[in-house]
Protein backbone atom coordinates (compact mmCIF):
# COMPACT_ATOMS: atom_id res chain seq x y z
CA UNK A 1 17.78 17.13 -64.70
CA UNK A 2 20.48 15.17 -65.76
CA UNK A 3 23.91 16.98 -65.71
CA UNK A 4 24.90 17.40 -69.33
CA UNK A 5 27.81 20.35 -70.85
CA UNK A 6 25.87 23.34 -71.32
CA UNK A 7 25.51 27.09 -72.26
CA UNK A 8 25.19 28.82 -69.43
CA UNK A 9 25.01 33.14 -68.44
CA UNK A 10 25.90 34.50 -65.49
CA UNK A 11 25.62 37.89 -64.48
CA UNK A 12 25.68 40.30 -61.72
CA UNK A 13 25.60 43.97 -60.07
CA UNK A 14 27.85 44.33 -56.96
CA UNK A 15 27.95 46.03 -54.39
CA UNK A 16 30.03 49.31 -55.84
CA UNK A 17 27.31 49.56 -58.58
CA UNK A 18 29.13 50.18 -61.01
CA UNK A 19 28.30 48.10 -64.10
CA UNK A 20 26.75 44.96 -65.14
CA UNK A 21 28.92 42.51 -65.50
CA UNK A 22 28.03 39.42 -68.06
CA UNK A 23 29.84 35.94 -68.75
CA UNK A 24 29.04 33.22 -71.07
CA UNK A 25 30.56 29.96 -69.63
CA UNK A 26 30.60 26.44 -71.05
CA UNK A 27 30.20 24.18 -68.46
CA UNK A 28 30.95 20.16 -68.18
CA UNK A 29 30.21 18.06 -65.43
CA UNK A 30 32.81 15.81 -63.70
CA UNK A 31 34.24 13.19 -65.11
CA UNK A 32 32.99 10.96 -62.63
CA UNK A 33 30.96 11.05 -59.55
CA UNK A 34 33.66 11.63 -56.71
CA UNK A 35 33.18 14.14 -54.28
CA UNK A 36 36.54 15.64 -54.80
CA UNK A 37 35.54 16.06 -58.87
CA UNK A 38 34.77 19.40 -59.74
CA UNK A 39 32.82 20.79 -63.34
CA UNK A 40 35.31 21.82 -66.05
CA UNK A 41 34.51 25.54 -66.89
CA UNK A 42 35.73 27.77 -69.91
CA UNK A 43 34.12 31.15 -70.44
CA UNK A 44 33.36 31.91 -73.72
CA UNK A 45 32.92 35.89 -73.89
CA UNK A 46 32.43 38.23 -71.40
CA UNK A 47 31.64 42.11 -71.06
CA UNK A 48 30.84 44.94 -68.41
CA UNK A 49 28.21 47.12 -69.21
CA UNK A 50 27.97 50.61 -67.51
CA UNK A 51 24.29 51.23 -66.29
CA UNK A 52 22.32 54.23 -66.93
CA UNK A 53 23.27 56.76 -64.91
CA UNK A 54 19.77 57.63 -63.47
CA UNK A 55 19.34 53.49 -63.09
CA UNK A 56 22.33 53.71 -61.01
CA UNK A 57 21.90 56.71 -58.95
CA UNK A 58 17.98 55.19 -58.12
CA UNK A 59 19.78 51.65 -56.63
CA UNK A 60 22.92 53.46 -54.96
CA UNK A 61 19.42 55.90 -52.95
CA UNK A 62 18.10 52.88 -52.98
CA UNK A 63 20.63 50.61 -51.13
CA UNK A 64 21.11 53.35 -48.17
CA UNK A 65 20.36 52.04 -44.84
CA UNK A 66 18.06 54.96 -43.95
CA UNK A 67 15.92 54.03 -47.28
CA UNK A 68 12.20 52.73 -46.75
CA UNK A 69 10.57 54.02 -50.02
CA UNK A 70 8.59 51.03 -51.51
CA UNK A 71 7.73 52.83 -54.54
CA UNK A 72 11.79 53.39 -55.28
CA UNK A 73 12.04 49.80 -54.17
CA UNK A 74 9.45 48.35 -56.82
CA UNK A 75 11.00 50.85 -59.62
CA UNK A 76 14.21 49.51 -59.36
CA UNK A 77 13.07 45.98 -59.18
CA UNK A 78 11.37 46.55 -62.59
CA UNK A 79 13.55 48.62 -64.28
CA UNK A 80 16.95 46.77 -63.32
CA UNK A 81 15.11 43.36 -64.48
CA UNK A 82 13.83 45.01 -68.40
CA UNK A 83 18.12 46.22 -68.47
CA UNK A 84 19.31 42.83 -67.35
CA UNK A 85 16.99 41.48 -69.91
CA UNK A 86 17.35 43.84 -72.79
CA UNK A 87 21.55 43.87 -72.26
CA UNK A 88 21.65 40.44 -72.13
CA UNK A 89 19.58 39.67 -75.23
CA UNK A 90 21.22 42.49 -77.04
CA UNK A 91 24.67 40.73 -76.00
CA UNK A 92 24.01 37.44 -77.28
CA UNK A 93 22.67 38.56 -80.45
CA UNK A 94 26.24 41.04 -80.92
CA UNK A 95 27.81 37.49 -80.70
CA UNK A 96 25.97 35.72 -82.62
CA UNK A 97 24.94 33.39 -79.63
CA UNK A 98 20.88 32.35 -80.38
CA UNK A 99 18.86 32.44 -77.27
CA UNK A 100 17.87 28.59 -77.69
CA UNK A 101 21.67 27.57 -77.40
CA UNK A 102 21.66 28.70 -73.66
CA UNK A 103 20.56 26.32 -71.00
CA UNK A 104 19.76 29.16 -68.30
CA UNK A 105 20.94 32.74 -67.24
CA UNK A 106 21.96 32.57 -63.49
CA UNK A 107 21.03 36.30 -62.40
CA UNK A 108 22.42 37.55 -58.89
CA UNK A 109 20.56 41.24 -59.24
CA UNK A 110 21.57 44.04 -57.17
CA UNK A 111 21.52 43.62 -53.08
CA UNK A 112 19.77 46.56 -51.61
CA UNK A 113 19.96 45.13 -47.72
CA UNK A 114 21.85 42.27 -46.06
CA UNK A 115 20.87 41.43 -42.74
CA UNK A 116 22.52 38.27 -41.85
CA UNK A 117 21.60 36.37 -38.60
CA UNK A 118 22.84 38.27 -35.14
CA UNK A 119 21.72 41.52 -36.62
CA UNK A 120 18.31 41.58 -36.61
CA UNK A 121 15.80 39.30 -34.81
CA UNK A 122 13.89 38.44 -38.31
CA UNK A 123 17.21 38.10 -40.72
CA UNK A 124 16.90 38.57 -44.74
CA UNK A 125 18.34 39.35 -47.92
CA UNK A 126 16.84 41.16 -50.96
CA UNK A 127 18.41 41.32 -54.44
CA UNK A 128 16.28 42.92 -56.73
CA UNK A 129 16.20 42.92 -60.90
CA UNK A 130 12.92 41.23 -61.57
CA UNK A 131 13.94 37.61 -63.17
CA UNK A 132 10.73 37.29 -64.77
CA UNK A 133 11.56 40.17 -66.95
CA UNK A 134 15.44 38.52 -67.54
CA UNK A 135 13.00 35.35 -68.64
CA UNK A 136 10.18 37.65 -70.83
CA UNK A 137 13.09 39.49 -72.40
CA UNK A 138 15.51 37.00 -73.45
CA UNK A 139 13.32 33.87 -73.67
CA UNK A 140 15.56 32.20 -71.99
CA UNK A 141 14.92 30.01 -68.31
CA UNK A 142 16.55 31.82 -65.49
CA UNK A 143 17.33 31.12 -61.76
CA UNK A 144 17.38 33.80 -59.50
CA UNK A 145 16.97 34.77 -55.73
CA UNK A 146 20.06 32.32 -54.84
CA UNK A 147 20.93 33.83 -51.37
CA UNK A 148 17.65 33.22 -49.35
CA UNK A 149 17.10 29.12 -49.12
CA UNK A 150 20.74 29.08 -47.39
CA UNK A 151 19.38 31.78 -44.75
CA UNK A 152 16.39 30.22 -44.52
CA UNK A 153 17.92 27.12 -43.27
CA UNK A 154 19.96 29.28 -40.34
CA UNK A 155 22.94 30.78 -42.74
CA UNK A 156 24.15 33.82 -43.87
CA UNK A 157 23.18 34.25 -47.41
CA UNK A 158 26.58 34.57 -48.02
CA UNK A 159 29.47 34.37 -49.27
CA UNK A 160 28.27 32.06 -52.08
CA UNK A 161 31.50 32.27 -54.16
CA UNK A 162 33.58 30.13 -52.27
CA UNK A 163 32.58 27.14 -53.63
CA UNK A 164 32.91 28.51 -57.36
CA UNK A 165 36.47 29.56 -56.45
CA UNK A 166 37.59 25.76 -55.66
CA UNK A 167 36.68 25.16 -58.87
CA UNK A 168 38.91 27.76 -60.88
CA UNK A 169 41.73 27.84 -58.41
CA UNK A 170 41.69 24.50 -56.64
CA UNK A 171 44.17 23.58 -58.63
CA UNK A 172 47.05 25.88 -57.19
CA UNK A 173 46.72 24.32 -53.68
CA UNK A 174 45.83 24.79 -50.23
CA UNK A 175 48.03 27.74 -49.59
CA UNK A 176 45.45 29.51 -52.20
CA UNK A 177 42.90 32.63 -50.54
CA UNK A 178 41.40 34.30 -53.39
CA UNK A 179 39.51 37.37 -52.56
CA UNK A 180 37.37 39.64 -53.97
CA UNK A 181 37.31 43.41 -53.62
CA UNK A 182 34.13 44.72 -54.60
CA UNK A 183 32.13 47.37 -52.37
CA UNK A 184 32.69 44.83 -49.72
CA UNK A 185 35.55 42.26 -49.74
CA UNK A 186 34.99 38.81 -49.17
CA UNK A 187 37.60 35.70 -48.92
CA UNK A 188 37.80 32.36 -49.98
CA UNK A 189 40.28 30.12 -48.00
CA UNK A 190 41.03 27.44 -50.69
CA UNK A 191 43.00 25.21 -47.56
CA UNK A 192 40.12 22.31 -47.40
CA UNK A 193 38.27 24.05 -44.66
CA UNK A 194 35.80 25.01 -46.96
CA UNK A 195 35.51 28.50 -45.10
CA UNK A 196 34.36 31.86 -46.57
CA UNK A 197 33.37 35.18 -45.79
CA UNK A 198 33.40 38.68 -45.67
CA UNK A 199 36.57 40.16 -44.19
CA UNK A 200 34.84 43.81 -44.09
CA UNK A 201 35.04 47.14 -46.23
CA UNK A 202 36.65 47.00 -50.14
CA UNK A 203 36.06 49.97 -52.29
CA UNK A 204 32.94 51.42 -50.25
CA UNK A 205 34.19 53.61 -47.96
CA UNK A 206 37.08 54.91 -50.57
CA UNK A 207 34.60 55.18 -53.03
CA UNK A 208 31.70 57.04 -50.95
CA UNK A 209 34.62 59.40 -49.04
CA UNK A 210 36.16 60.30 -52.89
CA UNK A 211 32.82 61.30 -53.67
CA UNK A 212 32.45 63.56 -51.11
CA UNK A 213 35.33 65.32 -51.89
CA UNK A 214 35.59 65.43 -55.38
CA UNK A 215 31.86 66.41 -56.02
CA UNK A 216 31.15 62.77 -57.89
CA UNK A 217 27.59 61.18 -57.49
CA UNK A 218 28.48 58.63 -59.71
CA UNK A 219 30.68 55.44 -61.23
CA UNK A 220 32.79 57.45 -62.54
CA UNK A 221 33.56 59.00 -58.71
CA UNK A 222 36.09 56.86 -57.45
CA UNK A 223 40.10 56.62 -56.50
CA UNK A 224 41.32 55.30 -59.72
CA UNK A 225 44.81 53.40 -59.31
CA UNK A 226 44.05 54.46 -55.69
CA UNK A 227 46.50 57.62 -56.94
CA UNK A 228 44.69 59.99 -54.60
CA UNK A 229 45.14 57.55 -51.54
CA UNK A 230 49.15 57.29 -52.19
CA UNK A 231 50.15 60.59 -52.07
CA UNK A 232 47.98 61.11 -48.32
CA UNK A 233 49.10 59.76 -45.13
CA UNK A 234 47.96 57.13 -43.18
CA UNK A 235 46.37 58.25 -39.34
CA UNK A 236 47.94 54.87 -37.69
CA UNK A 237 45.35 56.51 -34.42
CA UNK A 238 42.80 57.03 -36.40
CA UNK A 239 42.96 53.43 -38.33
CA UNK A 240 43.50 51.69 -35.04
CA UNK A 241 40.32 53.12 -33.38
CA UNK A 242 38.44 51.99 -36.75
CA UNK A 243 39.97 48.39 -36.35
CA UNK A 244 38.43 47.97 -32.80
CA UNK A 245 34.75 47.98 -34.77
CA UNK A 246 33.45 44.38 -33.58
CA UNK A 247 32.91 43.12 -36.87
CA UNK A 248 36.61 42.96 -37.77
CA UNK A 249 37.20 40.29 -34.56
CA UNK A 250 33.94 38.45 -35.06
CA UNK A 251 34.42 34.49 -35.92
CA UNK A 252 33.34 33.17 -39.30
CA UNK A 253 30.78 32.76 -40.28
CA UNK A 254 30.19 36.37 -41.20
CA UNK A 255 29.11 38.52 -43.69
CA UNK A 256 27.91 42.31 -43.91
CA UNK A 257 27.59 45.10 -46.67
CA UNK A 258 26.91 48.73 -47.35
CA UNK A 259 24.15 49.01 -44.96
CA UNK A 260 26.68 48.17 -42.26
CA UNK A 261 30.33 49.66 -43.91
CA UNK A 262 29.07 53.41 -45.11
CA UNK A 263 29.91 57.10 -44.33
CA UNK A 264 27.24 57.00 -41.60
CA UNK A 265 29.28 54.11 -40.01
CA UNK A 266 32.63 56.75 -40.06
CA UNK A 267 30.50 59.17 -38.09
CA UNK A 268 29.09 56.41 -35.44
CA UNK A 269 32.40 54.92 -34.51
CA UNK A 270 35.09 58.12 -34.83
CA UNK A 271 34.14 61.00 -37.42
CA UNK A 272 37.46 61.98 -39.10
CA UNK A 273 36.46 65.52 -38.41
CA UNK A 274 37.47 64.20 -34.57
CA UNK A 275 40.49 64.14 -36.31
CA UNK A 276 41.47 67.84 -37.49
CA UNK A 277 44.94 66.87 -38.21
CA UNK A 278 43.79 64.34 -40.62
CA UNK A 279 43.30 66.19 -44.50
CA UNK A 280 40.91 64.56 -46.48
CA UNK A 281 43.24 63.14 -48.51
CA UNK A 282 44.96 61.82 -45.10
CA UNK A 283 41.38 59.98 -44.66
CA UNK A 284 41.67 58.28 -48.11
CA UNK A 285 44.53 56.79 -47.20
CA UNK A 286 43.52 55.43 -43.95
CA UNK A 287 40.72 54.10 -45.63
CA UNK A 288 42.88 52.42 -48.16
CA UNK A 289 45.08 50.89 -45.51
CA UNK A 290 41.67 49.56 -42.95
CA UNK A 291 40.72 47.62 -46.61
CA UNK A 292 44.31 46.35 -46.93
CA UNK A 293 44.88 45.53 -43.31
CA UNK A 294 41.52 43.73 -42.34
CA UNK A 295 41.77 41.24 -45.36
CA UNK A 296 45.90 40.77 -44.62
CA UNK A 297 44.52 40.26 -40.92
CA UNK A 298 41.27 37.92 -42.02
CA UNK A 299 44.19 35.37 -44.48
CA UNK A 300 46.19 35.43 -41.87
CA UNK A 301 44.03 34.28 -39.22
CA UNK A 302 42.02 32.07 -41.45
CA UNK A 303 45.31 30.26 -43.09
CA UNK A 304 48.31 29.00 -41.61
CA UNK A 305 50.67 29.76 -44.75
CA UNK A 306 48.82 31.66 -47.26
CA UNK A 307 50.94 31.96 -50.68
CA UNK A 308 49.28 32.69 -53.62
CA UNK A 309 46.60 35.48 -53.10
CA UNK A 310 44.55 36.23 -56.70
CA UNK A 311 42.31 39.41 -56.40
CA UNK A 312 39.59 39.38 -58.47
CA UNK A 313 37.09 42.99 -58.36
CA UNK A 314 37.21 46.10 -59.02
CA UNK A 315 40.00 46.49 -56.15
CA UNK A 316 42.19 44.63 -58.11
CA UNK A 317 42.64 48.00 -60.55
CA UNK A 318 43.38 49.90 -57.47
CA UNK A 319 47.33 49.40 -57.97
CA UNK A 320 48.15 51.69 -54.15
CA UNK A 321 45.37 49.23 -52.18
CA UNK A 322 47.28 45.67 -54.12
CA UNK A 323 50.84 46.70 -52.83
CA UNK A 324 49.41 47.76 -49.17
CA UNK A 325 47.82 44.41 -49.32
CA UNK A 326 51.36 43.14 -50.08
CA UNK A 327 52.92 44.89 -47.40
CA UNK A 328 50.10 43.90 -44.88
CA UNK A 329 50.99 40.49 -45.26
CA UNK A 330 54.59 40.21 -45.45
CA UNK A 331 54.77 42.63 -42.54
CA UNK A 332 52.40 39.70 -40.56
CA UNK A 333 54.95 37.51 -41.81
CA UNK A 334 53.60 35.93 -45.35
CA UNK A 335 55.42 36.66 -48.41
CA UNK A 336 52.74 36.07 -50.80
CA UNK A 337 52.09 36.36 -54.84
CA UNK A 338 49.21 39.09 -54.78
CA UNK A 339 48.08 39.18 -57.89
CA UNK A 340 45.06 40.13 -60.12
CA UNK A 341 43.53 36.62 -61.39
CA UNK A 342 44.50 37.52 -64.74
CA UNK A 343 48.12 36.69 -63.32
CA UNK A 344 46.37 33.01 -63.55
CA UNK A 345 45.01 33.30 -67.32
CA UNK A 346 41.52 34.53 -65.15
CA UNK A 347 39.23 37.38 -65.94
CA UNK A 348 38.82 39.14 -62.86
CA UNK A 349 35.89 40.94 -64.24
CA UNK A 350 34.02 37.92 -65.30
CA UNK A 351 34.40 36.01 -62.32
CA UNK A 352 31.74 36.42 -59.96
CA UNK A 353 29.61 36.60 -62.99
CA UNK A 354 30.46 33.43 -64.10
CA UNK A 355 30.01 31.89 -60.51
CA UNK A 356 26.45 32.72 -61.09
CA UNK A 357 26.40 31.20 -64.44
CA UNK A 358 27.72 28.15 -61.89
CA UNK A 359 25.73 28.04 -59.61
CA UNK A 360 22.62 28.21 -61.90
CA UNK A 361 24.06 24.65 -63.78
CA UNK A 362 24.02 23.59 -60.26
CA UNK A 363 20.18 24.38 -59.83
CA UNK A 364 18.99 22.93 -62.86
CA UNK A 365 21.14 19.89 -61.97
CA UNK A 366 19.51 20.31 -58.53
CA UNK A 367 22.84 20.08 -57.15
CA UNK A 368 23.77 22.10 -53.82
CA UNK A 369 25.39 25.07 -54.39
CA UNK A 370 25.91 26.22 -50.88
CA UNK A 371 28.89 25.73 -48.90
CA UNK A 372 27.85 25.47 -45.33
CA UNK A 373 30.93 25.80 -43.32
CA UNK A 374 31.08 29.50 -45.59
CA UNK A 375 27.93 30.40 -44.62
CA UNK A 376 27.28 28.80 -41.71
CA UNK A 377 23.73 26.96 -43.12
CA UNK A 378 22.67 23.29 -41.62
CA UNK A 379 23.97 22.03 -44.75
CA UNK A 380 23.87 21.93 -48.28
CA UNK A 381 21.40 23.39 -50.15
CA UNK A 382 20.03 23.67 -53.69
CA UNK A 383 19.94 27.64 -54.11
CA UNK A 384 17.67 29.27 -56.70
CA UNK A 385 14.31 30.01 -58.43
CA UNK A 386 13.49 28.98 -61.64
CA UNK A 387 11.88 30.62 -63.94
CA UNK A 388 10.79 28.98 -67.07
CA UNK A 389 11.43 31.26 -70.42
């Protein structure tokens, strides 16, 4: 296909699953056929849909590491695809956007396990939210299942959003990491090394320990502002023996998730209860701090003068976890503008949504949409199933 502007949808469940987030983006191609041209992007609307609560309690059982129930497995798939579908046609209509005006939905679905090369001898990735019923429902052609041709051909799967990112932020220089803090955070390096990956934990261990303790099964269980995590203090013993976890020291490329980062991994490597001085509330704030301190640590070691630092995610709410980011840095030597990407004119909820938007223009373009020195592929690759509406 010919790259022409376009209608495109992108949307995505992350890893905190905690909503559905959608984004209608206009996209042009380059104005000519350089390698250093990028598209020219503008989204149009976006929204964040919470998802049923039983929906969401089925893909948080299952997403856990210790789950093997097909059936589950198959339900989810199903019943995540007919929401993805439904909310999406429902949306469009609300807006007065017809179906036909949209070139393709680019649908990421919800990951339920990532395991990247190095941890298993057969790696794979799954993201489930059947596309065909995006496609049935909305009548609209959708690409899907964008991780698994860049593992196939020896990567990680991920990060994918790297790439995307250089095209939003490129523009405010090499001293630009932008990073995402979803259940997992994951940075992109925008210095021309064309690197990207996951630095560790984001909200999943805050979210799942908040739960805990606060008797929440649910999106609404979670640290808001990060006010809980302020007003405990940080076990500097207990966050160093948490730091010497391999993954944090591992070379790019790399990438993990919630099967890896989760209260079963607190228990494996040093159970706070090891730690009877420690409250609770003491272990929220540790947690806080091993978020803020392994993605300081990851810029830092990735870039030689980071600057500007926008924080797209649900993290970027979390106003305690943003200024021990802040203080991470500077106290590694880097005074830099932390910021949410709206501090940029960029929705920080739409944005990984709208990379998926991206990156399906860049499948029906059959353009790469892989960034190999991110995920460590043999090259480029064009990422994505299509599905014709």
């Amino acid at each position: 296909m010919t790259a022409e502007p376009g209608l495109f949808v992108g949307c995505m469940t992350g890893t905190s699953v905690d909503g559905l987030d959608l984004a209608l983006t206009r996209i042009h191609p380059p104005s000519s056929g350089g390698d250093d041209q990028h598209e020219t992007l503008q989204v149009i609307a976006a929204k964040t849909l919470p998802l049923p609560s039983d929906l969401q309690k089925a893909l948080l059982a299952c997403g856990q590491p210790e789950s093997s129930d097909v059936e589950l497995l198959g339900s989810c798939d199903s019943w995540l695809g007919d929401f993805i579908g439904q909310s999406i046609r429902d949306w469009l209509s609300s807006i007065n956007i017809a179906s036909g005006h949209i070139t393709a939905i680019g649908s990421h679905g919800q990951t339920v396990r990532h395991r990247p090369p190095s941890t298993t001898d057969h790696p794979f990735t799954l993201q489930i939210g059947d596309p065909n019923r995006i496609a049935e429902a909305t009548r609209i052609q959708t690409v899907a299942d964008f991780r698994r041709r860049d593992m196939a051909a020896g990567g990680q799967g991920a990060p994918l959003a790297p790439a995307y990112h250089q095209v939003v932020f490129g523009h405010l220089g090499t001293q630009t990491c932008v990073v995402n803090i979803g259940g997992i955070s994951n940075l992109s390096p925008l210095d021309g090394s064309h690197q990207g990956f996951d630095s560790g934990p984001g909200n999943c261990l805050m979210d799942e320990w908040y739960r805990r303790h606060h008797g929440k099964t649910d999106a609404d269980g979670y640290d808001a502002g990060g006010t809980w995590a302020a007003e405990g203090r940080c076990d500097t013993g207990l966050l160093n023996h948490w730091l010497t976890d391999p993954y944090f020291t591992k070379a790019p490329p790399k990438s993990t998730g919630r099967e890896y980062f989760n209260l079963s991994w607190l228990e494996r490597i040093g159970s706070p209860s090891d730690r009877p001085s420690a409250s609770a509330q003491d272990v929220q704030a540790t947690l806080a701090e091993l978020t803020a301190c392994s993605i300081a640590r990851s810029i830092t070691a990735a870039m030689n003068a980071p600057r500007f630092v926008p924080v797209c995610g649900g993290g970027r709410l979390n106003t305690h976890l943003m200024t021990r980011i802040r203080a991470n840095l500077l106290e590694l030597g880097h005074d830099c503008d932390v910021e949410a990407t709206e501090h940029w004119g960029v929705d920080g909820d739409a944005l990984e949504a709208s990379a998926f938007a991206w990156l399906a223009y860049r499948r029906v373009c059959n353009l790469t949409g892989n960034l190999s020195a991110a995920t460590g592929a043999q090259g480029g690759r064009i990422l994505g199933a299509v599905y014709p509406p």
